[in-house]
Protein backbone atom coordinates (compact mmCIF):
# COMPACT_ATOMS: atom_id res chain seq x y z
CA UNK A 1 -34.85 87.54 -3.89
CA UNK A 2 -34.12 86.23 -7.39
CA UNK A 3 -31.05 85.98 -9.78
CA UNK A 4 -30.72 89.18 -11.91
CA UNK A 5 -32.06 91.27 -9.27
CA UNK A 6 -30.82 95.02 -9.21
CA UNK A 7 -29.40 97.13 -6.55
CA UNK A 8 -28.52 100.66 -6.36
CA UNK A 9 -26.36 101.98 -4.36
CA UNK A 10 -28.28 105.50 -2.14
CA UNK A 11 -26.36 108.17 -4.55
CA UNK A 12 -27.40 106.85 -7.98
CA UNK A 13 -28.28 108.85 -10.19
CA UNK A 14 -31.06 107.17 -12.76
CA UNK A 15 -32.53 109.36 -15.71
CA UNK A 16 -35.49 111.47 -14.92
CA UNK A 17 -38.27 109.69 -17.27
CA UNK A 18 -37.61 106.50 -15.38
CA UNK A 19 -39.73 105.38 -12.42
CA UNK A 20 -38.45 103.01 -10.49
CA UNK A 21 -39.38 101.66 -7.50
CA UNK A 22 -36.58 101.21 -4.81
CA UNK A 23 -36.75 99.66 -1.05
CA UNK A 24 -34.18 99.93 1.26
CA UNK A 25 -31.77 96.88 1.45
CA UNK A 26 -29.25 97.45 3.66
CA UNK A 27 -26.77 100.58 4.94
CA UNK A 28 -26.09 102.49 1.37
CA UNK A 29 -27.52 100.45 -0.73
CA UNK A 30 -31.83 100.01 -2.11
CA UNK A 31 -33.10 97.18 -4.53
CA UNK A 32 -34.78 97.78 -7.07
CA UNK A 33 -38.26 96.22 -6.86
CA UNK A 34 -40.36 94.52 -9.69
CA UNK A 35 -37.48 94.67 -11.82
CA UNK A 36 -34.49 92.83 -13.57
CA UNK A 37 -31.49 93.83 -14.79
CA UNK A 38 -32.43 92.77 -18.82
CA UNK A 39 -35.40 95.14 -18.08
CA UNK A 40 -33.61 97.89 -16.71
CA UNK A 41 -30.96 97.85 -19.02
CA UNK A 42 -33.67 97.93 -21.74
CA UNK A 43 -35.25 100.76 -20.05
CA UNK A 44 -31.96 102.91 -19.26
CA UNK A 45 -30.69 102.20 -22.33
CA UNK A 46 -34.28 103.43 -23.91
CA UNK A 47 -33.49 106.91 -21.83
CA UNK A 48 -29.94 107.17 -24.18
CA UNK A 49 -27.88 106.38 -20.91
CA UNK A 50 -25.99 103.43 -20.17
CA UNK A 51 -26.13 100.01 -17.98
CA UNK A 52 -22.80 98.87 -18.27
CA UNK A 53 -21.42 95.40 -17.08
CA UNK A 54 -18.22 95.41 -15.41
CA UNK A 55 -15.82 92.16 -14.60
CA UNK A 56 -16.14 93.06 -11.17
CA UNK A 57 -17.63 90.76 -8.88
CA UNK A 58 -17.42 90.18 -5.24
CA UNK A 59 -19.34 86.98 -3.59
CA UNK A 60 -20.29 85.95 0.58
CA UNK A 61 -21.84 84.07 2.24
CA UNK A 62 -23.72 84.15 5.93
CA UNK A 63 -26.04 81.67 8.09
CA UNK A 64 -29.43 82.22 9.26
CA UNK A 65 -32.46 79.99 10.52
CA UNK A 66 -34.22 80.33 6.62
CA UNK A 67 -33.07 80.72 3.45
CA UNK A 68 -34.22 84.19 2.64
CA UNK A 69 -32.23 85.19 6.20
CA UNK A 70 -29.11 83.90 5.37
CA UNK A 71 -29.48 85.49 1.43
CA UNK A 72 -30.25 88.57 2.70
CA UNK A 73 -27.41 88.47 5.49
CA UNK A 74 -24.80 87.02 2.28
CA UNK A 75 -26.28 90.44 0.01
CA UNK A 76 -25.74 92.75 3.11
CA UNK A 77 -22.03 91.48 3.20
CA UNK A 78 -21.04 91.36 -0.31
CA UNK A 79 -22.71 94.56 -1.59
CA UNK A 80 -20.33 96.91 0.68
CA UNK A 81 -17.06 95.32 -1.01
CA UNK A 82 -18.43 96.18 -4.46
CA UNK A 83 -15.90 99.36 -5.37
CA UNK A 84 -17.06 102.68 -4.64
CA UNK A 85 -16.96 103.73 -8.46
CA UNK A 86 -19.49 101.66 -9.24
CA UNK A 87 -23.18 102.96 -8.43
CA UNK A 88 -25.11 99.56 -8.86
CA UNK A 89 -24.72 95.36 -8.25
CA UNK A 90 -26.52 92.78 -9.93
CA UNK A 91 -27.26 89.47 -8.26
CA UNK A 92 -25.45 86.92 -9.62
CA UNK A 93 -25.78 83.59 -8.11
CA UNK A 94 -27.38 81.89 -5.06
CA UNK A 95 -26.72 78.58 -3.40
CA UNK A 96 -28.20 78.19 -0.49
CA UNK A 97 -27.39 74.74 1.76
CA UNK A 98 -29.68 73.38 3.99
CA UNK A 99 -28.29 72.51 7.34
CA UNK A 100 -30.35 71.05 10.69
CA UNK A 101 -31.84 74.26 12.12
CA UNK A 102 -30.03 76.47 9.47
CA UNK A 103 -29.03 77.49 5.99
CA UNK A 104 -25.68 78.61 4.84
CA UNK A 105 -26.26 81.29 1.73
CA UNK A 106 -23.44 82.09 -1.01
CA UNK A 107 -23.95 84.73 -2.82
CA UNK A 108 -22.11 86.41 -5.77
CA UNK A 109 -22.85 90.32 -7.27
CA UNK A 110 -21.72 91.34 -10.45
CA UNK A 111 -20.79 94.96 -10.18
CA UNK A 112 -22.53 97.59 -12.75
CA UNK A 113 -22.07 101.30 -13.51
CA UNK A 114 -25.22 103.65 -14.56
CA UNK A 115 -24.06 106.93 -16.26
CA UNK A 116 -25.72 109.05 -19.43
């Protein structure tokens, strides 16, 4: 998991010329894999649709034994607060602190809207 990463949320709608790989993340919500949000703004923007940045973020944080765990658990909490009207998050930030025998993740999403 990287900054800038993409996720969509199951009922996005993304125009037809674009092929995008997606992988399930967590309940509602797929990422979109070997991808970035410059890149898929370039490339939805490139369809004559738009990738449009909102001021809406919403951030979390969880545990877990590795770092990638506890990121994963933060994502799988914050993307289900991001507001219904929006149909895709971008990751934010990441801070991850190391603990003895665990990591505490916080994570923030910036909240984005796809539409032609």
């Amino acid at each position: 998991m990287k900054i800038n990463s993409v996720f969509l949320r199951n009922e996005c709608v993304l125009p037809s010329q674009l092929d995008l790989l997606q992988e399930p993340f967590c309940n509602g919500w797929t990422e979109a894999i070997g991808t970035v949000a410059s890149e898929l703004d370039a490339a939805i923007r490139g369809a004559g649709w738009h990738f449009m940045w909102t001021v809406d973020s919403q951030a979390s944080q969880a545990l877990g034994r590795t770092a990638e765990t506890a990121i994963h658990r933060a994502l799988a909490r914050a993307l289900p607060v991001v507001k219904r009207r929006f149909n895709a998050a971008e990751l934010d930030s990441i801070h991850v602190t190391n603990f003895p025998g665990f990591r505490l993740a916080r994570v923030s999403v910036q909240a984005r809207q796809i539409q032609s």
